[in-house]
C-alpha atoms as a PDB file:
ATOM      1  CA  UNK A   1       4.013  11.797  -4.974  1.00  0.00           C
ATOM      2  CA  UNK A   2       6.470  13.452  -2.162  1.00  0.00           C
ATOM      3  CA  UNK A   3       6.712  16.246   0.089  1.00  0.00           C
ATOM      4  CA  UNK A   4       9.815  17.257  -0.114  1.00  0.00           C
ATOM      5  CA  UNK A   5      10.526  20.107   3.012  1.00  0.00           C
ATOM      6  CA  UNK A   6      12.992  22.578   1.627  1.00  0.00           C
ATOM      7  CA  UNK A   7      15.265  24.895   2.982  1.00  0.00           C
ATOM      8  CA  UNK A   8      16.015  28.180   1.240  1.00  0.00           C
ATOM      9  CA  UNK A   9      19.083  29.873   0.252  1.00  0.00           C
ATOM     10  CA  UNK A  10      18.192  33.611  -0.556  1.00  0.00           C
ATOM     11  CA  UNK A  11      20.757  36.299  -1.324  1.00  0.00           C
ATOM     12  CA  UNK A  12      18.290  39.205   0.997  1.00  0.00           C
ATOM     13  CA  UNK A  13      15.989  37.514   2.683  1.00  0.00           C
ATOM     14  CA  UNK A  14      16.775  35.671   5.873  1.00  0.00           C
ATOM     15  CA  UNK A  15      14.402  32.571   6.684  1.00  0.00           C
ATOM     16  CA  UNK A  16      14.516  29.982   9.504  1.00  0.00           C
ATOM     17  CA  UNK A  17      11.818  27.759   7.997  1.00  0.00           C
ATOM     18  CA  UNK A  18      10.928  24.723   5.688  1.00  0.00           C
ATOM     19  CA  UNK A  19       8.787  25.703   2.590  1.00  0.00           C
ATOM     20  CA  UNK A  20       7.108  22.360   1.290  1.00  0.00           C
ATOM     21  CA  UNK A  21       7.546  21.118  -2.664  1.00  0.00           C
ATOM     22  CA  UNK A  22       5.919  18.317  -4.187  1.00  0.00           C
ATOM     23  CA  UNK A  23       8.138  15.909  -6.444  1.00  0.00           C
ATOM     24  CA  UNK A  24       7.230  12.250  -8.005  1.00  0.00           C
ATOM     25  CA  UNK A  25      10.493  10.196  -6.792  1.00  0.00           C
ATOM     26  CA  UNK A  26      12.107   9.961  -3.055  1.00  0.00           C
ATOM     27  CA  UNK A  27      15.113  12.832  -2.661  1.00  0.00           C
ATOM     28  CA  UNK A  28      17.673  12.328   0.409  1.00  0.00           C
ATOM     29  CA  UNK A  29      18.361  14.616   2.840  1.00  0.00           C
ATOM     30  CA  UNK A  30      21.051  17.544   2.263  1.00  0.00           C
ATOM     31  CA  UNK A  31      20.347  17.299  -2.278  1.00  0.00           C
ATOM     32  CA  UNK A  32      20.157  20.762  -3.986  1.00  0.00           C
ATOM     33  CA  UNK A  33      17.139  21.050  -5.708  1.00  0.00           C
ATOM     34  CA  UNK A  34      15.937  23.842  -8.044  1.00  0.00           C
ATOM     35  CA  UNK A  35      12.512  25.670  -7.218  1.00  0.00           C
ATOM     36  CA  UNK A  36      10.217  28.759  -7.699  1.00  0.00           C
ATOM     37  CA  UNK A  37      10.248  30.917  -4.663  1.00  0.00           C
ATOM     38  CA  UNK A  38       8.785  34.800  -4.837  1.00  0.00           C
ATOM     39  CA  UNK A  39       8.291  34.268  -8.920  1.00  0.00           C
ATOM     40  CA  UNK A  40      11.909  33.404  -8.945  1.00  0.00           C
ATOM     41  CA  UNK A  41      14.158  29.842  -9.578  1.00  0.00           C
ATOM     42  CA  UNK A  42      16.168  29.618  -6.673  1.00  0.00           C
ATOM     43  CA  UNK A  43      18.275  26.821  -4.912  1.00  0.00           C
ATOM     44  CA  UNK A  44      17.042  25.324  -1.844  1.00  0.00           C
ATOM     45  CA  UNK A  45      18.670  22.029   0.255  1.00  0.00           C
ATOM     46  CA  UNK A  46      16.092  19.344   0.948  1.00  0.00           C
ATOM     47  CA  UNK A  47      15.646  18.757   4.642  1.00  0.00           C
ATOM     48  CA  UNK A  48      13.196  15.842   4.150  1.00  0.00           C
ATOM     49  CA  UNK A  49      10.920  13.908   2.363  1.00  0.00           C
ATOM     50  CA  UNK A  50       7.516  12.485   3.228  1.00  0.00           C
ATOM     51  CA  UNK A  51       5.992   9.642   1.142  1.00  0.00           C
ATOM     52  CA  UNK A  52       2.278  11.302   0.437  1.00  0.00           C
ATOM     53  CA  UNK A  53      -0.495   8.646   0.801  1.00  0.00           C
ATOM     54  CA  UNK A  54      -3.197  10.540  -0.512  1.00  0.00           C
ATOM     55  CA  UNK A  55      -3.524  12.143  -3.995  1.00  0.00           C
ATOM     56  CA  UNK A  56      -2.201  16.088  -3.972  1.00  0.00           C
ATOM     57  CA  UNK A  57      -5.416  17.906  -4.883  1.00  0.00           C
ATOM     58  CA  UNK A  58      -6.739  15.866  -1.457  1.00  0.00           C
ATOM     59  CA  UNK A  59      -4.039  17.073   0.566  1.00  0.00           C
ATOM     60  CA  UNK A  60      -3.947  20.883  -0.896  1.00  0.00           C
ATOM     61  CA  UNK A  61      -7.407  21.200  -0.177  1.00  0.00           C
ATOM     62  CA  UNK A  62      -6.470  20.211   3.407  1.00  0.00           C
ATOM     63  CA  UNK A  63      -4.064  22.347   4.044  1.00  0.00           C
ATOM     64  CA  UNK A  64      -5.608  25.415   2.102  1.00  0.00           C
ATOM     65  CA  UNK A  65      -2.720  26.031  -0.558  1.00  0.00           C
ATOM     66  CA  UNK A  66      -1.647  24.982  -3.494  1.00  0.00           C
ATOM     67  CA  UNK A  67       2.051  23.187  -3.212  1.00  0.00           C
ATOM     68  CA  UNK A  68       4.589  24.136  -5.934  1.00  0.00           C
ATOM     69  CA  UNK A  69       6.868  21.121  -7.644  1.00  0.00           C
ATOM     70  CA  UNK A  70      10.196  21.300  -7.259  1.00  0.00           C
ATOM     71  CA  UNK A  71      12.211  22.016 -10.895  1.00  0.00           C
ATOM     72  CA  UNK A  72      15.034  19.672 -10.922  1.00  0.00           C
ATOM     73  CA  UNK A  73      16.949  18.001  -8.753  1.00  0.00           C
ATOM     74  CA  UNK A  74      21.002  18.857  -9.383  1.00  0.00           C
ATOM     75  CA  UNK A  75      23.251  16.688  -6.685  1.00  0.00           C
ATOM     76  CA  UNK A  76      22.886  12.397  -7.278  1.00  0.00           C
ATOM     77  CA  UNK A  77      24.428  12.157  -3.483  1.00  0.00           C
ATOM     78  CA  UNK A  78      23.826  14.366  -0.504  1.00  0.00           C
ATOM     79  CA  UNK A  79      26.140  17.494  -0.366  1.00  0.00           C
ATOM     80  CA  UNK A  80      25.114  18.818   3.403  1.00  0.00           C
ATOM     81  CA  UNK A  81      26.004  15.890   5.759  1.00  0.00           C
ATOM     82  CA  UNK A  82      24.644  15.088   9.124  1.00  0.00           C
ATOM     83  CA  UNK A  83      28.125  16.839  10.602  1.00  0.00           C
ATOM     84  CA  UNK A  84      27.099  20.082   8.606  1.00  0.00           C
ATOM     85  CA  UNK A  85      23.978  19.996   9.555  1.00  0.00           C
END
């Protein structure tokens, strides 16, 4: 399993943070993904991805929250470069 640190791209709402996804492959840097923020599917850009080491339930009681997957995953190659970022 990953944690995949997402960005989010909301239409009101103006946020300068990561929210934190769980998906079951490696995603690179800069991908679209799909995900459920405020009961709603919305895109977000993946800013990284962390390799978790122990099992989810472990690491959700750790933190004290239970981590949403991400939906899908819609770009194959990276759309926000390192120049763009």
């Amino acid at each position: 399993m990953y944690l995949v640190e997402c960005w989010i791209e909301h239409q009101v709402l103006s946020l300068d943070k990561v929210f934190t996804y769980t998906y079951d492959k490696p995603i690179i840097k800069g991908v679209r993904v799909v995900i459920n923020f405020n009961h709603k599917e919305i895109i977000g850009f993946v800013e990284n991805c962390i390799k978790l080491e122990e099992s989810i339930q472990s690491y959700e009681e750790k933190v004290g929250y239970k981590i949403k997957p991400i939906n899908r995953v819609l770009d194959e190659e990276a759309l926000i470069t390192k120049e763009l970022h």
